[in-house]
N, C-alpha and C. Protein backbone atom coordinates (compact mmCIF):
# COMPACT_ATOMS: atom_id res chain seq x y z
N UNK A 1 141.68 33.05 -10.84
CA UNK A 1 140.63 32.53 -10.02
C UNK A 1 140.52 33.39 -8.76
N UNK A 2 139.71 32.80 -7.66
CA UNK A 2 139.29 33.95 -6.12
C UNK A 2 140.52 32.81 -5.36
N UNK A 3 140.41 33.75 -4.61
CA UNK A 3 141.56 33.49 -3.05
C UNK A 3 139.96 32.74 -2.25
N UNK A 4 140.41 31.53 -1.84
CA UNK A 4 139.36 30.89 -1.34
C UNK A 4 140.12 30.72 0.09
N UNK A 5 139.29 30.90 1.24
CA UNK A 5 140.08 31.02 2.73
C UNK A 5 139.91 28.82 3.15
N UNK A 6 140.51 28.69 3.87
CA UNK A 6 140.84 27.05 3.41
C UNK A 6 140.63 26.96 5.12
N UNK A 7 139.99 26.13 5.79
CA UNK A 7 139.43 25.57 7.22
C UNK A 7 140.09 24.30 7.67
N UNK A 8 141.03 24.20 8.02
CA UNK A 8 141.23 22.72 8.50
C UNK A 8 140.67 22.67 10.08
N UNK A 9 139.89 21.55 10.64
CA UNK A 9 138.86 21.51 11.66
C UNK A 9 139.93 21.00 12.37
N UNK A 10 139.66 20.58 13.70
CA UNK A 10 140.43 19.72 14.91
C UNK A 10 140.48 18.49 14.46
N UNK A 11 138.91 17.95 13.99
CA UNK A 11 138.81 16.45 13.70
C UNK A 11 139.33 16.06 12.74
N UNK A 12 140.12 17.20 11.56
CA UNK A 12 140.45 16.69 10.35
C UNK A 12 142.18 16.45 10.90
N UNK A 13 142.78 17.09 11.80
CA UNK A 13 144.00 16.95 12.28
C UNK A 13 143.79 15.70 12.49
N UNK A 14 142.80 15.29 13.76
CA UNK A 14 143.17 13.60 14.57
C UNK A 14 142.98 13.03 13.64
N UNK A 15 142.44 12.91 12.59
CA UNK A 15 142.22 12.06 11.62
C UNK A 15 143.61 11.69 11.07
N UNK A 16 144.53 12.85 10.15
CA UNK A 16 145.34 12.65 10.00
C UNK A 16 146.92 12.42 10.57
N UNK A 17 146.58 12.55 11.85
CA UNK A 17 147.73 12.10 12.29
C UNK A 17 147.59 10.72 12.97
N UNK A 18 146.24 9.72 12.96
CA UNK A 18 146.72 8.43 13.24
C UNK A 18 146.64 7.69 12.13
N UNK A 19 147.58 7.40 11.77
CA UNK A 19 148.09 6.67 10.76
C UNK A 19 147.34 5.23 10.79
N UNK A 20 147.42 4.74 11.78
CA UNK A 20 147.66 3.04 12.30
C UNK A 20 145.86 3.13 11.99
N UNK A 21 145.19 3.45 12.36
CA UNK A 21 144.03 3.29 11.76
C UNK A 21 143.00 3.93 10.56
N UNK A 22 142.24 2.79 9.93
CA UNK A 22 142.31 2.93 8.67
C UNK A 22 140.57 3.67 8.67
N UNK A 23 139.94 4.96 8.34
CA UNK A 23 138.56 5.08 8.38
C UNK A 23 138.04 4.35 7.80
N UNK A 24 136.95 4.01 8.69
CA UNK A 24 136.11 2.99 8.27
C UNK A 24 134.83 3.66 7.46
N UNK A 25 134.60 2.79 6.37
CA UNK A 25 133.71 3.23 5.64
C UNK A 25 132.24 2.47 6.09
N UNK A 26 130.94 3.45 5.89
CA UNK A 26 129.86 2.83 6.63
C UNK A 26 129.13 2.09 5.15
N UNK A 27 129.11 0.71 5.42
CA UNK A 27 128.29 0.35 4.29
C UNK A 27 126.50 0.52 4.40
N UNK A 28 126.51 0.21 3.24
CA UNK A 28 124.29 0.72 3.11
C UNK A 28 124.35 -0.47 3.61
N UNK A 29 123.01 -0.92 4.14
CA UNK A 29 122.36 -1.94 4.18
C UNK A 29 121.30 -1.80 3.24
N UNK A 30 120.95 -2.73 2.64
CA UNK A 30 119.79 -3.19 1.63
C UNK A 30 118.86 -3.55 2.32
N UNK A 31 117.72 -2.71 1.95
CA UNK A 31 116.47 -3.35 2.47
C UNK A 31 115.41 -3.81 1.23
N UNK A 32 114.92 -5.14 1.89
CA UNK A 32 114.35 -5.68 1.39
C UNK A 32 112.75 -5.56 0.61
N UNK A 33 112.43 -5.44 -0.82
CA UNK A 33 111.88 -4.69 -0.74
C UNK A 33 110.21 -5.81 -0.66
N UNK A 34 109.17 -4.97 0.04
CA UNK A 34 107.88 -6.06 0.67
C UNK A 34 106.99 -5.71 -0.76
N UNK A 35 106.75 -6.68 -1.24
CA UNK A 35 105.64 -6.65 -2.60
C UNK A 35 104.13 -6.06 -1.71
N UNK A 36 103.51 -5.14 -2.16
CA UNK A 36 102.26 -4.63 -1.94
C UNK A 36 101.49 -5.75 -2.81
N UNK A 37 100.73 -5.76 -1.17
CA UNK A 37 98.87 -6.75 -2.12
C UNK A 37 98.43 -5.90 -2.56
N UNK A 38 97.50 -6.36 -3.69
CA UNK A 38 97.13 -5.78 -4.66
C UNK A 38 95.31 -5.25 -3.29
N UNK A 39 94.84 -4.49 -4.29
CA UNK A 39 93.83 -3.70 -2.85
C UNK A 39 92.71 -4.87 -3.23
N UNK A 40 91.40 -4.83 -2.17
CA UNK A 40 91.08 -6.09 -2.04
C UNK A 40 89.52 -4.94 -2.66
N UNK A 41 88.44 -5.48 -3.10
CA UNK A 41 87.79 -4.29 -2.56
C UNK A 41 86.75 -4.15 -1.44
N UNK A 42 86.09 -3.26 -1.51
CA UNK A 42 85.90 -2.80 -0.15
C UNK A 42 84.88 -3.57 0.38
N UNK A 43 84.90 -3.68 1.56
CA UNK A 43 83.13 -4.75 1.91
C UNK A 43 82.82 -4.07 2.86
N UNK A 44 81.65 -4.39 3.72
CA UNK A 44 80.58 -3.41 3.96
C UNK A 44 80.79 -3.96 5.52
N UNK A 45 80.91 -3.08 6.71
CA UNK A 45 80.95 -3.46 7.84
C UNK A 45 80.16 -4.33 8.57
N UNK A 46 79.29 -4.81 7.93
CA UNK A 46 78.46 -6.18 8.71
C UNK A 46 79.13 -7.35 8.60
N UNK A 47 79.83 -7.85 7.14
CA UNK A 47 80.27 -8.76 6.54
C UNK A 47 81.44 -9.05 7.05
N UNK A 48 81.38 -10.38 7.39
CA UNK A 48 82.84 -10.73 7.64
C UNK A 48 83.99 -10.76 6.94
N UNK A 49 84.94 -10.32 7.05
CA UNK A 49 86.03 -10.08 6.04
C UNK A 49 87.08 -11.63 6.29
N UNK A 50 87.15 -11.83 4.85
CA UNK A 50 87.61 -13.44 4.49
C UNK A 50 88.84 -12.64 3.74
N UNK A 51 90.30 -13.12 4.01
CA UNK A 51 91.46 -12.79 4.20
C UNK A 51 92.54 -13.85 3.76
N UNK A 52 93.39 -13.76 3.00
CA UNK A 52 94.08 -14.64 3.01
C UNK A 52 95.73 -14.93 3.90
N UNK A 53 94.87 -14.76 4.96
CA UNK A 53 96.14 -14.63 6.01
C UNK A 53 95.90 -16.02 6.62
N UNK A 54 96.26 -16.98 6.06
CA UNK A 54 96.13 -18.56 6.90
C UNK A 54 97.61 -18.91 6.66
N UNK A 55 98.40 -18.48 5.68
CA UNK A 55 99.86 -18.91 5.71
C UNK A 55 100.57 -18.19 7.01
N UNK A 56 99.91 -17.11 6.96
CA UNK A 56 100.69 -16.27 8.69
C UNK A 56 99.94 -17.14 9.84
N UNK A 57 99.09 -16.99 10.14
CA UNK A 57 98.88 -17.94 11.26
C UNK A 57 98.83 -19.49 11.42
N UNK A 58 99.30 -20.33 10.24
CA UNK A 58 100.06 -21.64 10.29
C UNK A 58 101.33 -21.22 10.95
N UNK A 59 102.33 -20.11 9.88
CA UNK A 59 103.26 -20.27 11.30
C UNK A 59 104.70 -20.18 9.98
N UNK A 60 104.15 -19.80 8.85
CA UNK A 60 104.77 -19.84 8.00
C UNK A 60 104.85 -18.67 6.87
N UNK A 61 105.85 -17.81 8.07
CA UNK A 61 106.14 -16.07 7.27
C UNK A 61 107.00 -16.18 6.05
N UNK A 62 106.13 -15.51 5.13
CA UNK A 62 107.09 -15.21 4.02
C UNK A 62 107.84 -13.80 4.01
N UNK A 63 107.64 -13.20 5.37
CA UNK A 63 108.44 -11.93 5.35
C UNK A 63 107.59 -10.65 4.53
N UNK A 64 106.56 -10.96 4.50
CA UNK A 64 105.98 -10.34 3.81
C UNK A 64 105.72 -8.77 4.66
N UNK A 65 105.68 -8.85 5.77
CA UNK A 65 105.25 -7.64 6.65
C UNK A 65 104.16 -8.31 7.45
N UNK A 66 103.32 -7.21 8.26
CA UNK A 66 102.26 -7.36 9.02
C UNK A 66 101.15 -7.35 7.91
N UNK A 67 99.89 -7.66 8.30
CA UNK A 67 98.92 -7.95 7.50
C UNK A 67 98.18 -6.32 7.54
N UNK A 68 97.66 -6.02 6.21
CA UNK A 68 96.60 -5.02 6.28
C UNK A 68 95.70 -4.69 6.85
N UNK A 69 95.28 -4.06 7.81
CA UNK A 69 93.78 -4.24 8.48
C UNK A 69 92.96 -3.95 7.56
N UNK A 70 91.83 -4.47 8.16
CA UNK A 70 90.29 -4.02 7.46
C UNK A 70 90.18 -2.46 7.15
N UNK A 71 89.74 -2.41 6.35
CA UNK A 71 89.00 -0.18 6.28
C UNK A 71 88.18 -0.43 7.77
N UNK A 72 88.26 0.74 8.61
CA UNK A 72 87.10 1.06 9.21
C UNK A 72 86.14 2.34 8.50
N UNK A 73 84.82 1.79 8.43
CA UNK A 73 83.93 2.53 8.48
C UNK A 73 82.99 2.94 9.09
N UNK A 74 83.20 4.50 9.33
CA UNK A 74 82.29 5.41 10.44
C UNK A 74 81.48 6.10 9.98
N UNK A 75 80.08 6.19 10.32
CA UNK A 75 79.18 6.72 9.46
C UNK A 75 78.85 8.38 9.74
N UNK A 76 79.11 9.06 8.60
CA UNK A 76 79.66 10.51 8.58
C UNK A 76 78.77 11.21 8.85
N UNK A 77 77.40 11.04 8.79
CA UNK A 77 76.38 12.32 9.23
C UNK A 77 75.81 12.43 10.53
N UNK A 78 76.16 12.03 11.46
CA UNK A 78 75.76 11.89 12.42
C UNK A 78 77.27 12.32 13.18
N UNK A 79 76.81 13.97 13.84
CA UNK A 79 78.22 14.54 14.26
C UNK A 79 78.45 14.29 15.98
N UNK A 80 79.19 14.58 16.11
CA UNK A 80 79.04 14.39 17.87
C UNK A 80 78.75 15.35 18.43
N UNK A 81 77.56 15.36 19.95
CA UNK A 81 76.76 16.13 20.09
C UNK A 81 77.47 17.55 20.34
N UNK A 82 78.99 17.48 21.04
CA UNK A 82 78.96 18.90 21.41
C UNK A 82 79.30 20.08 19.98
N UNK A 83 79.83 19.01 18.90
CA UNK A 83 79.78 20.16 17.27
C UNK A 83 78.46 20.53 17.04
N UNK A 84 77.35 19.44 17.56
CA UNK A 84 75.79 20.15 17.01
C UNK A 84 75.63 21.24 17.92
N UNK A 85 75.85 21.00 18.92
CA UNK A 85 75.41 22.11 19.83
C UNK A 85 76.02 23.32 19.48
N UNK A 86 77.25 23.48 19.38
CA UNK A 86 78.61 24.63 18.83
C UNK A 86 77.46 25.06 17.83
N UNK A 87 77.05 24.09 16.89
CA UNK A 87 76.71 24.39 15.76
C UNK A 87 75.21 25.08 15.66
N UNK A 88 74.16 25.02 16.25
CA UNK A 88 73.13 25.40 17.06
C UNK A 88 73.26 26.63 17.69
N UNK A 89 74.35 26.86 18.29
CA UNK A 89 74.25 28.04 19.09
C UNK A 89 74.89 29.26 17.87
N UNK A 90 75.57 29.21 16.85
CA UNK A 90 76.28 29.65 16.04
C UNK A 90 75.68 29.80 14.99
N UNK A 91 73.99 28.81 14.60
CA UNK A 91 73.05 29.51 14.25
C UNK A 91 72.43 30.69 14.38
N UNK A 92 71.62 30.13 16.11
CA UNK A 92 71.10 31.20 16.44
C UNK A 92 71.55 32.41 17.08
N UNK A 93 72.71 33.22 16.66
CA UNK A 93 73.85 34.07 16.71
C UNK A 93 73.48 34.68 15.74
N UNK A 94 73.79 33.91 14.72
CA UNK A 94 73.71 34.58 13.14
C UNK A 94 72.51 34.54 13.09
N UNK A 95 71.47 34.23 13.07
CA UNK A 95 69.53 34.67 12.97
C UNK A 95 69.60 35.87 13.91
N UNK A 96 69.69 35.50 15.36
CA UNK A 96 69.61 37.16 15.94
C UNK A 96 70.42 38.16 15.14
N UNK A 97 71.73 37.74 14.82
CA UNK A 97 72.22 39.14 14.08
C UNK A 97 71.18 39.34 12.67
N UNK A 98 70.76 38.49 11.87
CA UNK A 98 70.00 39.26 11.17
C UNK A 98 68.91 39.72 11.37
N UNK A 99 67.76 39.45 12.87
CA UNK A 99 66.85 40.22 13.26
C UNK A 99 67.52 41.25 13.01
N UNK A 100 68.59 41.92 14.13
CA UNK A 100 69.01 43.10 14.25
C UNK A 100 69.39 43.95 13.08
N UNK A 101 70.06 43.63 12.18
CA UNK A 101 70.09 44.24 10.50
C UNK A 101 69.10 44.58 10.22
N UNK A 102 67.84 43.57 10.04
CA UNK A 102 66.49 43.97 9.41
C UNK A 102 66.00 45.20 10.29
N UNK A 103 65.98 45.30 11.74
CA UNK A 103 65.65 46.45 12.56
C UNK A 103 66.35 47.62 11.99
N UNK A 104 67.52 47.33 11.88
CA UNK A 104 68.45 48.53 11.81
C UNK A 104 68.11 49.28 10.57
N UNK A 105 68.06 48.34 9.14
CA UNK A 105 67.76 48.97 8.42
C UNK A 105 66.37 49.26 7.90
N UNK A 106 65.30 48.92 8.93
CA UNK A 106 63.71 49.75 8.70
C UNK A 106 63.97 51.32 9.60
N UNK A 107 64.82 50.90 10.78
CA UNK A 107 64.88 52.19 11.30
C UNK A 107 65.37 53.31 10.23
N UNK A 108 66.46 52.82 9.99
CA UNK A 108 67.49 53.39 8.84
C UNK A 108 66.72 54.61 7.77
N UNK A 109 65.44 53.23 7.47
CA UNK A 109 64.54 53.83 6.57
C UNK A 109 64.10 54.57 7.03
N UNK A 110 63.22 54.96 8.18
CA UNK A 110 62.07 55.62 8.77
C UNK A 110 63.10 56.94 8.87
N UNK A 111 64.23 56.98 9.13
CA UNK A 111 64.80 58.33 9.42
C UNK A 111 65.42 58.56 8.18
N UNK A 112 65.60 58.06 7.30
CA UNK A 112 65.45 58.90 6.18
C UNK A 112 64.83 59.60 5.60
N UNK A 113 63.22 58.92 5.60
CA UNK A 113 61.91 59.20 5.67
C UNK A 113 61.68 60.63 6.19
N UNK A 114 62.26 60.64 7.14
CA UNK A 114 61.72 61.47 8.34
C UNK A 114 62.95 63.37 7.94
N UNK A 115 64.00 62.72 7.70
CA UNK A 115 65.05 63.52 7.02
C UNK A 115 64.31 64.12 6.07
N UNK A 116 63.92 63.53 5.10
CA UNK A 116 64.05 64.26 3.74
C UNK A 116 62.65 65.34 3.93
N UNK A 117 61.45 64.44 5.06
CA UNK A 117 60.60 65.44 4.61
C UNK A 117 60.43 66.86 5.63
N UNK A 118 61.27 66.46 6.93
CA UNK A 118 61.75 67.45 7.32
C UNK A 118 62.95 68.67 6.27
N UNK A 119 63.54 68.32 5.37
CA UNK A 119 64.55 69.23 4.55
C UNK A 119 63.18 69.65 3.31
N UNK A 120 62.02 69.05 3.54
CA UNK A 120 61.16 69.53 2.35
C UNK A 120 60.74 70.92 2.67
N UNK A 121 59.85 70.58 4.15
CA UNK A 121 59.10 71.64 4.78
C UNK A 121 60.20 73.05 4.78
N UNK A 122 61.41 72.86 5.66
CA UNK A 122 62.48 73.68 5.84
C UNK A 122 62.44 74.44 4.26
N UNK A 123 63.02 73.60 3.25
CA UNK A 123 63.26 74.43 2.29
C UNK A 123 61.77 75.04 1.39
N UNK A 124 60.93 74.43 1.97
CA UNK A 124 59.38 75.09 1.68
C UNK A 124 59.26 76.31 2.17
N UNK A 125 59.53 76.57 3.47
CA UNK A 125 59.32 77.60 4.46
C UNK A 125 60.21 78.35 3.89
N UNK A 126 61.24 78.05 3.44
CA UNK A 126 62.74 78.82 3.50
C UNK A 126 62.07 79.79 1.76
N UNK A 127 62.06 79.45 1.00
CA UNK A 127 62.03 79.91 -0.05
C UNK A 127 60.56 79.80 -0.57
N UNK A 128 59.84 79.84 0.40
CA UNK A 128 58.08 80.10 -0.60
C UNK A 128 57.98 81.59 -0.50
N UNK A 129 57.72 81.65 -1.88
CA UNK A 129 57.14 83.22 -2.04
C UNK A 129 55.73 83.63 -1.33
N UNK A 130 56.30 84.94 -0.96
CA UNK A 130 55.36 85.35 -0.15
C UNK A 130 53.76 85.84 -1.12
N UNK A 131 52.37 85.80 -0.01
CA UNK A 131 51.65 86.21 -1.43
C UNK A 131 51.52 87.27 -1.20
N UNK A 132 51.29 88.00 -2.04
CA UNK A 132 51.38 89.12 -2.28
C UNK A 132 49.84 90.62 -1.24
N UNK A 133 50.56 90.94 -0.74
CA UNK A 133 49.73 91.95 0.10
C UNK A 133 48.65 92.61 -1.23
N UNK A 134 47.12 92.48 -0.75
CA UNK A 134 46.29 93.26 -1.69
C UNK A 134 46.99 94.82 -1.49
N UNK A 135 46.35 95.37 -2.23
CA UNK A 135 46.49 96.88 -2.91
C UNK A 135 45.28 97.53 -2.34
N UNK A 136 45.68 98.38 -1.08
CA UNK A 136 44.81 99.13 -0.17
C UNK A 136 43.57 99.91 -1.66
N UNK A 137 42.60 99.94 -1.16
CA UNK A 137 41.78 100.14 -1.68
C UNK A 137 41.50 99.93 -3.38
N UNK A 138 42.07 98.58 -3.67
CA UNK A 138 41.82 98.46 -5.31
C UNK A 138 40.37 98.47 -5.71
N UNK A 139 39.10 98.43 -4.44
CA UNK A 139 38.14 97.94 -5.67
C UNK A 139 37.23 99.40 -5.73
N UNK A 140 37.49 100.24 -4.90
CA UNK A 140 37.57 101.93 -4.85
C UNK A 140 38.10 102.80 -6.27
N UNK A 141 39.44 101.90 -6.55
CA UNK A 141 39.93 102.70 -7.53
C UNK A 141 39.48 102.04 -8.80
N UNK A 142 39.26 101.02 -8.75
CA UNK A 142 38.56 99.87 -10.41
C UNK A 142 37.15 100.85 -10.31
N UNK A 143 36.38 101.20 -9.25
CA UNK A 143 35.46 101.30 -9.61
C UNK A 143 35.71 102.95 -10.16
N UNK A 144 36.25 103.73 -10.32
CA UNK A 144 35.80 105.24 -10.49
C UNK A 144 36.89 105.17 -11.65
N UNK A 145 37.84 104.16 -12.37
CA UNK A 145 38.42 103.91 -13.10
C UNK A 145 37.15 103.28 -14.25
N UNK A 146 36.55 102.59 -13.90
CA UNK A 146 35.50 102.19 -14.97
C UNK A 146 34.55 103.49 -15.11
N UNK A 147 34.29 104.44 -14.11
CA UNK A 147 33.14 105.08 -14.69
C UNK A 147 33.63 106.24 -15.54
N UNK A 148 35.34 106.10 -14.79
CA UNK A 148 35.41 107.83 -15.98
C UNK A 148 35.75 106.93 -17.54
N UNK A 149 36.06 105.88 -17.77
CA UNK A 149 36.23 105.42 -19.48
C UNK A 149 34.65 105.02 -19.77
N UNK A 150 33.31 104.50 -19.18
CA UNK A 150 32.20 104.58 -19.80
C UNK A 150 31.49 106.12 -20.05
N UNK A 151 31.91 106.86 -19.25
CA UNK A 151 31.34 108.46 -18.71
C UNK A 151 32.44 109.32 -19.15
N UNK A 152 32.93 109.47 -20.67
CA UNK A 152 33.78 110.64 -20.50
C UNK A 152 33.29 111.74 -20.75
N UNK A 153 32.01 112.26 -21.17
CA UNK A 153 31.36 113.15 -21.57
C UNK A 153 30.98 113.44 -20.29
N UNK A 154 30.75 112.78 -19.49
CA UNK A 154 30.03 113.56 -18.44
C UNK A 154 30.41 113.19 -17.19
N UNK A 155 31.69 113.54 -16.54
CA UNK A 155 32.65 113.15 -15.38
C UNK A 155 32.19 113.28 -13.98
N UNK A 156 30.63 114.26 -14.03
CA UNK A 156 30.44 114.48 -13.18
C UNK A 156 29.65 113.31 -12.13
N UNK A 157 28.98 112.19 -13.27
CA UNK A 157 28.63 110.70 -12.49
C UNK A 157 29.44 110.25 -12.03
N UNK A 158 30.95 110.20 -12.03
CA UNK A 158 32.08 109.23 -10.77
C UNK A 158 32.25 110.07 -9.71
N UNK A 159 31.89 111.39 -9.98
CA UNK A 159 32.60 112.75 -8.52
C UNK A 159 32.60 111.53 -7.26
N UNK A 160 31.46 110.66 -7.23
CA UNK A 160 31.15 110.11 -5.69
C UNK A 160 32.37 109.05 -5.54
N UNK A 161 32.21 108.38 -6.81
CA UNK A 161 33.36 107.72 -6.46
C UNK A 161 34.77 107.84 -6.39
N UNK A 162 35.13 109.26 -6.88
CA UNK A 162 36.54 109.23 -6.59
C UNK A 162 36.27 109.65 -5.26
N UNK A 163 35.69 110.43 -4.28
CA UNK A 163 35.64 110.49 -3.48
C UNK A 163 36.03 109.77 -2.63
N UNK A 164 34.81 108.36 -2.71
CA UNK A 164 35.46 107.09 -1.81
C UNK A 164 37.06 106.76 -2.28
N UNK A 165 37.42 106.63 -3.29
CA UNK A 165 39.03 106.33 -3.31
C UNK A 165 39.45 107.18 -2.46
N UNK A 166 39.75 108.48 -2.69
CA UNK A 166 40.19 109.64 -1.69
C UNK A 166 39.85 109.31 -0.01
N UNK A 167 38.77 109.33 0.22
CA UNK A 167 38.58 108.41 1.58
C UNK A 167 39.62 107.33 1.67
N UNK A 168 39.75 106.34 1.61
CA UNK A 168 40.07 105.03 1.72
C UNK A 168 41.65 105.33 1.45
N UNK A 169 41.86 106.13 0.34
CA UNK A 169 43.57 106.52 0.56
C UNK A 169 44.00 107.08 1.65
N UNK A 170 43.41 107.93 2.32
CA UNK A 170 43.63 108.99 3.61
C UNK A 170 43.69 108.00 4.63
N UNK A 171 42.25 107.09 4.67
CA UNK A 171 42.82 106.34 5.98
C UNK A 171 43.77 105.29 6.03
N UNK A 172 44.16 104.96 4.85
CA UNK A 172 45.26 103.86 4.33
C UNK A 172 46.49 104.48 4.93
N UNK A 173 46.87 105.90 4.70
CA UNK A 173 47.43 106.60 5.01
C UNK A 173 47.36 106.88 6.91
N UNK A 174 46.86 107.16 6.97
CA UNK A 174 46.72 107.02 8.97
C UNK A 174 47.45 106.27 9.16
N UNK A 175 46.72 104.61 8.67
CA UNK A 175 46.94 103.90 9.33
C UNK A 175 48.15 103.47 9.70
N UNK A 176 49.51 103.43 8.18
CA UNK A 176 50.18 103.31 8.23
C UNK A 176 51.65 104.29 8.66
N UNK A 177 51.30 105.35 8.33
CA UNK A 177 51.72 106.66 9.88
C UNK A 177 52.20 106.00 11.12
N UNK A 178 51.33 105.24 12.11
CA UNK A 178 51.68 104.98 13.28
C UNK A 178 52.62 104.29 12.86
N UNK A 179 52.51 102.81 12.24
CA UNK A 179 53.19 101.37 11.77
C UNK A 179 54.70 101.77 11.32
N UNK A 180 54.99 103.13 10.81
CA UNK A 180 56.23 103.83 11.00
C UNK A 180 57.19 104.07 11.78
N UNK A 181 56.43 104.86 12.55
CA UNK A 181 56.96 105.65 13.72
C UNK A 181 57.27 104.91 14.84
């Protein structure tokens, strides 16, 4: 078995060393037990409540206990004013906070709104192809291009118009000289 460590108290000494007296043992007392009335049922607070408590006030207890009181009844919907008020003000708390939500989130909206079609334009601007620069003198060169494939026998009807191409290349040429330099 274990080594169990063993306590003898002070009070267990005086105990045992007076002999001459004997511990007294505490007896129970019995209590008596009170029969429960059976429940009555309930009646309605106008009505007088008829009781069979006339043997207690003759004067002749059967030990029964004190008598049961009546139920009180308090009528529950009708709160007391300062919970309505609590309750009122703790409404209109929570209604203003949801004005403010509904604000928050139309604003919410409008700058999203406002976001996306600002990131439209941006990436519009950002990546639209450019159009394309005409071709210095194209309708110079279409034209003396059509007359030498109707006129190949006789080249000498476009002479005027290659000319004008030749013009219009030279000053194409000027112009862009300076735009260089």
């Amino acid at each position: 078995m274990g080594d169990f460590p063993i306590q003898i108290s002070t009070r267990l000494i005086d105990r045992l060393t007076e002999d001459d007296e004997k511990v007294k043992k505490r007896t129970k007392k019995t209590k008596t037990r009170v029969p429960r009335e059976p429940r009555l049922p309930e009646t309605k607070v106008d009505q007088p409540q008829i009781s069979d408590d006339s043997e207690q006030q003759k004067g002749t207890s059967t030990g029964t206990g004190w008598a049961v009181p009546p139920p009180l009844f308090m009528p529950v919907n009708q709160l007391p004013y300062s919970v309505s008020a609590e309750l009122d003000a703790i409404r209109s708390v929570v209604k203003e906070s949801e004005n403010v939500v509904e604000k928050l989130r139309k604003q919410e909206k409008n700058m999203v709104q406002e976001a996306t079609q600002k990131a439209k334009d941006l990436h519009d601007k950002e990546f639209k192809i450019p159009e394309p620069k005409p071709m210095p003198c194209s309708v110079e060169s279409n034209a003396w291009m059509t007359c030498y494939k109707e006129n190949t026998n006789d080249l000498t009807k476009c002479a005027p118009l290659a000319q004008n191409f030749a013009e219009c290349a030279r000053r194409v040429r000027q112009l862009a000289k300076p735009a260089d330099k």
